[in-house]
Protein backbone atom coordinates (compact mmCIF):
# COMPACT_ATOMS: atom_id res chain seq x y z
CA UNK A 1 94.04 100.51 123.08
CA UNK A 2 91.86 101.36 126.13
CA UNK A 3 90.41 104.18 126.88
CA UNK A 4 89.23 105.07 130.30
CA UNK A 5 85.61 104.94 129.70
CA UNK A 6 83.96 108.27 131.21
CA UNK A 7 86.86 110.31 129.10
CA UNK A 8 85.46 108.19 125.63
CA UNK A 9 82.09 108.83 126.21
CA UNK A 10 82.07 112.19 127.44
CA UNK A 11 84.59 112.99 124.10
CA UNK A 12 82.77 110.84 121.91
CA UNK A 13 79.40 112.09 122.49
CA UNK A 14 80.19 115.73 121.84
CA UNK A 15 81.64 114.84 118.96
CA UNK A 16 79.13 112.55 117.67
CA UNK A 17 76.14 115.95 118.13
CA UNK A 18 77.89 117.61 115.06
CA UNK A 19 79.94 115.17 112.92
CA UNK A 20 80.32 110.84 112.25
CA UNK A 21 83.29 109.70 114.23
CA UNK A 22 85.29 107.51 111.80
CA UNK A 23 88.41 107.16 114.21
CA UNK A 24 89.49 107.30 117.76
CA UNK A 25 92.44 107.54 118.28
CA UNK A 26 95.22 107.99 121.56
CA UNK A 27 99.38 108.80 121.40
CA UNK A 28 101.55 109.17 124.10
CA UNK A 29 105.14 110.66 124.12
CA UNK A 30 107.56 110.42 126.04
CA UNK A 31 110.08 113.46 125.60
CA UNK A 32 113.87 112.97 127.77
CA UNK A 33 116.74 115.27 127.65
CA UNK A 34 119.65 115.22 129.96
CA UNK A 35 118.16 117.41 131.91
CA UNK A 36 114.33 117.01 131.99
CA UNK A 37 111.50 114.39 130.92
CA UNK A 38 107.92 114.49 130.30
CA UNK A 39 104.81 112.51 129.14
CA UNK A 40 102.71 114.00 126.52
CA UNK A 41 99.12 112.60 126.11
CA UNK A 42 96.68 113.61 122.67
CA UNK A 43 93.33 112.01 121.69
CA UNK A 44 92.45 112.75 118.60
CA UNK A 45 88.86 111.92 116.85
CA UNK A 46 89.05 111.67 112.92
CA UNK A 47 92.46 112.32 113.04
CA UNK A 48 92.49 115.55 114.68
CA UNK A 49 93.82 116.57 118.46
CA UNK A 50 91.06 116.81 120.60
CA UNK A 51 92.39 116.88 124.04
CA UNK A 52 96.04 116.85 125.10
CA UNK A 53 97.96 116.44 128.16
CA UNK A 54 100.79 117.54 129.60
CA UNK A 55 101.79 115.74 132.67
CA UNK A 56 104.83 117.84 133.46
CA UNK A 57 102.33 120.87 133.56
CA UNK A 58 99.74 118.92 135.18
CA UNK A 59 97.20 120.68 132.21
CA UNK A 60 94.81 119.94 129.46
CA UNK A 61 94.07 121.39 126.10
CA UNK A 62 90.30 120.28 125.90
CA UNK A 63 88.45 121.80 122.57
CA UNK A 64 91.86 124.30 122.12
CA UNK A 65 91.35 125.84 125.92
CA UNK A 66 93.93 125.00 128.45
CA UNK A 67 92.55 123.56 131.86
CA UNK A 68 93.06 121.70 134.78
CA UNK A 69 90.61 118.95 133.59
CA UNK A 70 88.42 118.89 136.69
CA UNK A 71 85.55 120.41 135.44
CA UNK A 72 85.40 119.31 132.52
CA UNK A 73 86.23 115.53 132.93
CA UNK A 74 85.75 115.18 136.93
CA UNK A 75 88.41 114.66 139.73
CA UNK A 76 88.73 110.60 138.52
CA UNK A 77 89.26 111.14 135.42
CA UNK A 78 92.30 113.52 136.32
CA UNK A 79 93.65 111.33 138.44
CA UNK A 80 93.30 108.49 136.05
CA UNK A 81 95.34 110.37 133.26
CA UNK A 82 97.92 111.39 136.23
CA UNK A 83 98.59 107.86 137.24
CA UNK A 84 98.75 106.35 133.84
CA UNK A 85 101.24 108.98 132.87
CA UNK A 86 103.43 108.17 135.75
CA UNK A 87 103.36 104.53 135.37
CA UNK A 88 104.13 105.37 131.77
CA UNK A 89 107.12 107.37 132.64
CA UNK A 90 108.59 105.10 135.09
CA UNK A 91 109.13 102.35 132.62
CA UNK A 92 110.40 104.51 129.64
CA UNK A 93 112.74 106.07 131.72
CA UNK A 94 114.31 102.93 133.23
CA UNK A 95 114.67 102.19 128.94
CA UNK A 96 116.19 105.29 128.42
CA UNK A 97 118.39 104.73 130.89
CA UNK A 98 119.11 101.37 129.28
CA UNK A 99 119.43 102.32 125.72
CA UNK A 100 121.84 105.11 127.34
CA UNK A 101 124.07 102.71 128.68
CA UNK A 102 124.28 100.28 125.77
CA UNK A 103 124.95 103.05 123.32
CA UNK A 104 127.42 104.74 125.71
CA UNK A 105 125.69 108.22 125.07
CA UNK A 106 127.17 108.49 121.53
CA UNK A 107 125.30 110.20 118.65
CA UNK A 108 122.82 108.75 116.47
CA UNK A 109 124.78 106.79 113.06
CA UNK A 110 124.45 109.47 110.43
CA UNK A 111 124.73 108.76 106.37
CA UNK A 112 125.16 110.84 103.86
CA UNK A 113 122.79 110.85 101.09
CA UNK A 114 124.12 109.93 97.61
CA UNK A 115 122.27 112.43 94.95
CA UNK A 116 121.73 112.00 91.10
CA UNK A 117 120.26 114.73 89.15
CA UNK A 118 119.12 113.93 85.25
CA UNK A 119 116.72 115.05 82.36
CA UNK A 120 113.73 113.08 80.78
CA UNK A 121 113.02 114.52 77.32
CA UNK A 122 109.28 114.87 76.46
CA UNK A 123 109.46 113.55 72.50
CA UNK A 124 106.18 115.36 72.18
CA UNK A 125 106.38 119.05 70.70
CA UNK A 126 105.55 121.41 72.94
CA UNK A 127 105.54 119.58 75.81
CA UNK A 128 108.15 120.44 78.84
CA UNK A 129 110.96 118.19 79.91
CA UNK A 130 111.35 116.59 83.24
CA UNK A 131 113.92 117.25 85.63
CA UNK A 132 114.76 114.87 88.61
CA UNK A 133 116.62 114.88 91.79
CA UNK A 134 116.69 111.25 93.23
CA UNK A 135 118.53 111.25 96.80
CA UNK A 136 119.20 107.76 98.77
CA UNK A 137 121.23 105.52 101.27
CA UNK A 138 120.84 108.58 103.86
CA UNK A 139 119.94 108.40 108.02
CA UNK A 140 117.66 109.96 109.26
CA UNK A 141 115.22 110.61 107.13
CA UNK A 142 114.96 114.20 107.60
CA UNK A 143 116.24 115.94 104.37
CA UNK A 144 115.45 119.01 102.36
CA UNK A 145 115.62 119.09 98.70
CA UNK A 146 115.37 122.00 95.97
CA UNK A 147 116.06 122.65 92.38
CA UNK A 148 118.17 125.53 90.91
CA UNK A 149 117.74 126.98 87.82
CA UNK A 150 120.78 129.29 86.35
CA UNK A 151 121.87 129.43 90.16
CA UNK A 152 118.41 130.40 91.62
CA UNK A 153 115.79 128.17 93.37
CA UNK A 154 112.90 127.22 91.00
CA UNK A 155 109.65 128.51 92.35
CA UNK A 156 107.84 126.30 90.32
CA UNK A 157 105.68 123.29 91.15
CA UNK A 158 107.88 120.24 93.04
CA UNK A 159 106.59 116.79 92.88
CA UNK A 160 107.51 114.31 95.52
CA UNK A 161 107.56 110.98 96.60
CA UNK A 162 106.91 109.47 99.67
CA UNK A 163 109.78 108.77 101.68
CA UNK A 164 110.96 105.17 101.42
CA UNK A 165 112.75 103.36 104.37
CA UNK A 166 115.11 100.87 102.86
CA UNK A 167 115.53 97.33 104.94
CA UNK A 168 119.29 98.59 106.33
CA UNK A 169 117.31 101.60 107.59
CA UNK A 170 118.40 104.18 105.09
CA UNK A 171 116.15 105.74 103.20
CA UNK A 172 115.34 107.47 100.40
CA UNK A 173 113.04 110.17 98.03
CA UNK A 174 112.59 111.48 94.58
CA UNK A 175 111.23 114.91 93.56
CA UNK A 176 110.77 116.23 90.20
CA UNK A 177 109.92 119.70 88.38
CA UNK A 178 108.54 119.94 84.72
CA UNK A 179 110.48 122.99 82.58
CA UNK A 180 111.05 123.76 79.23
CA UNK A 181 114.85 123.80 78.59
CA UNK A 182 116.57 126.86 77.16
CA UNK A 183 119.45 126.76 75.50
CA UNK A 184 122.97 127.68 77.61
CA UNK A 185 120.42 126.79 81.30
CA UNK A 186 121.97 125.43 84.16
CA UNK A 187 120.31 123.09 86.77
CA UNK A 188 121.23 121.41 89.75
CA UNK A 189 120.06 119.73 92.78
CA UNK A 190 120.90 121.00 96.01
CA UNK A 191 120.62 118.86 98.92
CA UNK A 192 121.02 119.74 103.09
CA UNK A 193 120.77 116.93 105.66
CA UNK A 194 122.25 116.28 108.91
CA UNK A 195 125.12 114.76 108.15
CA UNK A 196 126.58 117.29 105.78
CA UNK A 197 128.45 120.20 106.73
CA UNK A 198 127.35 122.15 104.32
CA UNK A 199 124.78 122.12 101.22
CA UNK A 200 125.62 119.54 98.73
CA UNK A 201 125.34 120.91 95.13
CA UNK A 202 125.20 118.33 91.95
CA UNK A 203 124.81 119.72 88.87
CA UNK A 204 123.22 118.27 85.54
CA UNK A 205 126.01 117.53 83.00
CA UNK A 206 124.86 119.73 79.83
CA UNK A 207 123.59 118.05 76.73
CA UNK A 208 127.16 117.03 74.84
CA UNK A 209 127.78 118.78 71.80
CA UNK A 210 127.90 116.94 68.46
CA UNK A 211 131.25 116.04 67.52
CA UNK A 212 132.15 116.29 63.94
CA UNK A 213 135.49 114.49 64.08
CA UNK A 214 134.38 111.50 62.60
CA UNK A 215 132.39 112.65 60.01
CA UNK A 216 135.62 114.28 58.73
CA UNK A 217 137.83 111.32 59.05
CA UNK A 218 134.95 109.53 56.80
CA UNK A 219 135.20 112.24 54.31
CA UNK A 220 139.36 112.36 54.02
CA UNK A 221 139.22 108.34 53.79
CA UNK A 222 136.52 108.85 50.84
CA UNK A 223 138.80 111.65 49.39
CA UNK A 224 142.03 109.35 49.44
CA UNK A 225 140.35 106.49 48.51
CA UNK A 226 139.34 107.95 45.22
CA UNK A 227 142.27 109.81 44.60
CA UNK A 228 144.26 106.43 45.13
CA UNK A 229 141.96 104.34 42.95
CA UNK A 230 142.73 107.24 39.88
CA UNK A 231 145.72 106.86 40.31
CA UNK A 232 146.20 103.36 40.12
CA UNK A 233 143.42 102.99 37.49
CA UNK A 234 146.50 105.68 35.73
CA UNK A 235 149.08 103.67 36.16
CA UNK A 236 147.15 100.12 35.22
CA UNK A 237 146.29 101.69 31.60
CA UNK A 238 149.99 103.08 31.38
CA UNK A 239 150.95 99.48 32.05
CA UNK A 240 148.92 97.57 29.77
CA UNK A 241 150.03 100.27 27.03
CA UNK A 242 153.34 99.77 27.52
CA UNK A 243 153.17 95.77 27.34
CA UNK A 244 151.52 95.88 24.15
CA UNK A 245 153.82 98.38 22.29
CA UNK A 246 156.40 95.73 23.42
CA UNK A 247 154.85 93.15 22.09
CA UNK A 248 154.49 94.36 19.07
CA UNK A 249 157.52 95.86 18.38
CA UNK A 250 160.36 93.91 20.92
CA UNK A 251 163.04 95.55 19.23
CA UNK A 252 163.04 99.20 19.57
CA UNK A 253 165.84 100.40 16.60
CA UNK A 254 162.81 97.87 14.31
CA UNK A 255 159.90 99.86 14.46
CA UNK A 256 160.68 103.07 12.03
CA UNK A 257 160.71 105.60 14.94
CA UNK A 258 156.84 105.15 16.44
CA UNK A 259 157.96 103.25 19.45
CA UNK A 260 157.51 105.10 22.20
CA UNK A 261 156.84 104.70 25.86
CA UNK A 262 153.36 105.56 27.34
């Protein structure tokens, strides 16, 4: 980007007397509502704002004191900013005007974010779980996240990823808390963003209870089973009993009164 070259130098050097200048850089912005517009210039050295100016006001913020730039950068270099701004604005606002026609003044697309809350265990003893809150597929990308815990907002540490822009434009973030779960705690996500009415709430599902129904359908089916096998294992010897009296003694009136049935 260029820089008009007294502005640099003058900047530069002052800068240079008490610190090493590892960036230069220049942003302008160009601010339209239906009723107003404006150019906003900053130039910022190591990444912070140095001098700004506001071409609506016809000012400067030089150092963090508001001027009309003369004395401090000279009449040309005023009238340099002033001219570049204009030129600037001219062009944007025959885009606006544009991008105002080809969108027929209707809102910006809005998507709601889709939220998932869940629980990694830590294995390790004495170690605290993690909780997450992972919201995507939302536009824009302003969005405000926050835990609850039994109802209330954590006030504990919140990690956080960087926001991700997905290649449909949506994007997307993850944040995370470390806690040590009690038993009968709550905890949800709760999630505001533009394109919600209200707050959107999603709770973890609690930790499902152990169900014992099949452990006592295993133990009835081991009960009957055993009580069937006795019972035929009964019946087998009463069998086998009776076969052999039989055939030892086929005719009943024959055997002197010991036949018997078994």
């Amino acid at each position: 980007m260029e820089f008009h070259g007294i502005c640099l130098l003058i900047l530069v050097t002052a800068v240079r007397a008490q610190t090493e200048v590892s960036a230069v850089t220049e942003s302008l912005y160009y601010v339209h509502t239906p009723h107003s517009e404006n150019i906003l210039d900053m130039f910022s050295i190591n990444y912070v704002p140095f001098l700004f100016y506001d071409y609506g006001a016809q000012t400067f913020v030089i150092n963090g004191q508001v001027t009309d730039g003369i004395r401090e950068l000279g009449q040309d270099e005023v009238d340099y900013y002033r001219e570049r701004a204009r030129g600037f604005q001219a062009r944007l606002r025959g885009t606006t005007r544009e991008m105002i026609h080809l969108t027929n003044s209707t809102a910006i697309a809005k998507k709601k974010p889709s939220v998932h809350i869940y629980m990694e265990p830590n294995r390790s003893p004495g170690h605290p779980d993690i909780l997450y809150c992972y919201a995507e597929k939302f536009y824009p990308f302003g969005i405000e996240l926050s835990f609850l815990v039994n109802g209330r907002p954590f006030g504990g540490q919140v990690n956080s990823s960087q926001l991700v822009v997905e290649p449909d434009w949506t994007f997307n973030i993850l944040k995370s808390i470390q806690m040590r779960r009690g038993s009968g705690d709550t905890y949800a996500c709760s999630v505001d963003h533009i394109s919600l009415q209200q707050p959107l709430t999603v709770s973890l599902d609690p930790p499902p209870q152990q169900d014992h129904t099949g452990t006592v359908i295993c133990a009835v089916g081991v009960i009957v089973g055993a009580v069937g096998f006795l019972i035929g294992l009964v019946l087998v010897i009463k069998i086998r009993n009776r076969v052999r009296r039989l055939q030892a003694c086929p005719v009943k009136n024959n055997c002197n009164g010991d036949w018997k049935e078994v």
